[in-house]
Protein backbone atom coordinates (compact mmCIF):
# COMPACT_ATOMS: atom_id res chain seq x y z
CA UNK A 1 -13.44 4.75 -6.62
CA UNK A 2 -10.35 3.19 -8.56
CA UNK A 3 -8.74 0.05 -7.77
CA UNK A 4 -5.19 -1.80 -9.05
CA UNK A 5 -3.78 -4.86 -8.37
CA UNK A 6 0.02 -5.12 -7.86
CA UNK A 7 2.97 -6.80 -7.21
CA UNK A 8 5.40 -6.50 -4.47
CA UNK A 9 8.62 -7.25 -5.91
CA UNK A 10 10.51 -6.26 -2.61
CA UNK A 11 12.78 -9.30 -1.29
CA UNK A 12 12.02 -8.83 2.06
CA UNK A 13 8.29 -8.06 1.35
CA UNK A 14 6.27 -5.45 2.80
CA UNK A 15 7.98 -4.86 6.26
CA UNK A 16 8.04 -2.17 8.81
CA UNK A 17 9.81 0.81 7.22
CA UNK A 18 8.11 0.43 3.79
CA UNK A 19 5.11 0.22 5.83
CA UNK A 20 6.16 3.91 7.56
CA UNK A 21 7.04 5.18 3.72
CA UNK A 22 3.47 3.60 2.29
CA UNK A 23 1.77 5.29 6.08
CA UNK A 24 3.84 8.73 5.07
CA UNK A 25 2.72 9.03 1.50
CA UNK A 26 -1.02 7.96 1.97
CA UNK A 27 -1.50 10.57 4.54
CA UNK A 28 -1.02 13.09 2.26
CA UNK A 29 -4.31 12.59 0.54
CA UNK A 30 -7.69 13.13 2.30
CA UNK A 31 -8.69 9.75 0.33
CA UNK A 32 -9.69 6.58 1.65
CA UNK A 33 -7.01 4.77 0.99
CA UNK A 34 -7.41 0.63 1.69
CA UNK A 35 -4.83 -2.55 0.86
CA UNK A 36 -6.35 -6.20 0.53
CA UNK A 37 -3.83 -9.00 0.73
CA UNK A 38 -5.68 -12.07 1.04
CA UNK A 39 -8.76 -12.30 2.98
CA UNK A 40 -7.39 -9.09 5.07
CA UNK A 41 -7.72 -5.64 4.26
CA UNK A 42 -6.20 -2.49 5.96
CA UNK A 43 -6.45 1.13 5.89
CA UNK A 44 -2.81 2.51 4.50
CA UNK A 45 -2.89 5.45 6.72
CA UNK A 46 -2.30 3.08 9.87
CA UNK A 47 0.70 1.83 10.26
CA UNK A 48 -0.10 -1.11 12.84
CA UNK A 49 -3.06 -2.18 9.93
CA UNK A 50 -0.33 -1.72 7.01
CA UNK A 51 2.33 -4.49 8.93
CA UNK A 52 -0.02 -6.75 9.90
CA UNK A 53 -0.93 -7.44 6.56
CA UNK A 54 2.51 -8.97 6.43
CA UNK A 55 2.69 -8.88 2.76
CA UNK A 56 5.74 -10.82 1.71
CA UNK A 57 7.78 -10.96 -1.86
CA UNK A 58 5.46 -11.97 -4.30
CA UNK A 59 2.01 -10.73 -2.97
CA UNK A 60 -0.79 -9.22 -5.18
CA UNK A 61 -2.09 -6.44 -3.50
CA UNK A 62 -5.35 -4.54 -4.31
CA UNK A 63 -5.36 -0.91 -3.29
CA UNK A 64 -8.62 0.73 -3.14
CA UNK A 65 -8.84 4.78 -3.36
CA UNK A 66 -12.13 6.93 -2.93
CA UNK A 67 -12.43 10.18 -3.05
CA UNK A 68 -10.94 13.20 -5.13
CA UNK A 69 -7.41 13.11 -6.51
CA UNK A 70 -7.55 9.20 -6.47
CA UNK A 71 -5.42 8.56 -9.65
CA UNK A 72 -2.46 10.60 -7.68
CA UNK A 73 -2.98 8.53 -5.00
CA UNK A 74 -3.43 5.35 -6.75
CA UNK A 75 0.09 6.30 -8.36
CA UNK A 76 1.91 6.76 -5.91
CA UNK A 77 0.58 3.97 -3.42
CA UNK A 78 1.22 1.60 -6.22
CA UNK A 79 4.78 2.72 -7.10
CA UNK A 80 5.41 2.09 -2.93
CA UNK A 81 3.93 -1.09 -3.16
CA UNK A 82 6.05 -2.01 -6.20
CA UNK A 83 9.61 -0.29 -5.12
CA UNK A 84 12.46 -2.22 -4.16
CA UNK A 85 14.11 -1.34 -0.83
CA UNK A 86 17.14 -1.03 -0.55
CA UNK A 87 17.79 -1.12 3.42
């Protein structure tokens, strides 16, 4: 399992199309693939779990990956997390 803590530097924080973009790339790995904001956690390749986290500007998220190919998908979860959005 590896694990990273980032920041989402996206003004209007985690919200419901970076949500569908984190949803879309996490899907393409057969990981296990979990975000912790707070004292709530949710499984990236669910869209309804990935919103309600309601991460704003700001947050420290820790993303969680098992299984194999989990630096790829660490990568490239955390560069979602971290992007700024531009719409």
């Amino acid at each position: 399992m590896l694990e990273r803590v980032v920041r989402v530097i996206n003004q209007f924080g985690i919200h419901a199309r970076p949500s569908g973009t984190i949803v879309k790339i996490a899907s393409k790995y057969p990981n296990k693939i979990t975000l912790y904001y707070e004292e709530n956690k949710a499984n990236a390749k669910s869209i309804i779990e990935t919103m309600m986290l309601a991460m704003p500007e700001g947050a420290y998220i820790r993303v969680e990956v098992e299984g194999n190919d989990s630096e790829n998908a660490l990568n490239d979860i955390c560069n979602a997390l971290t992007k700024n959005y531009e719409y």
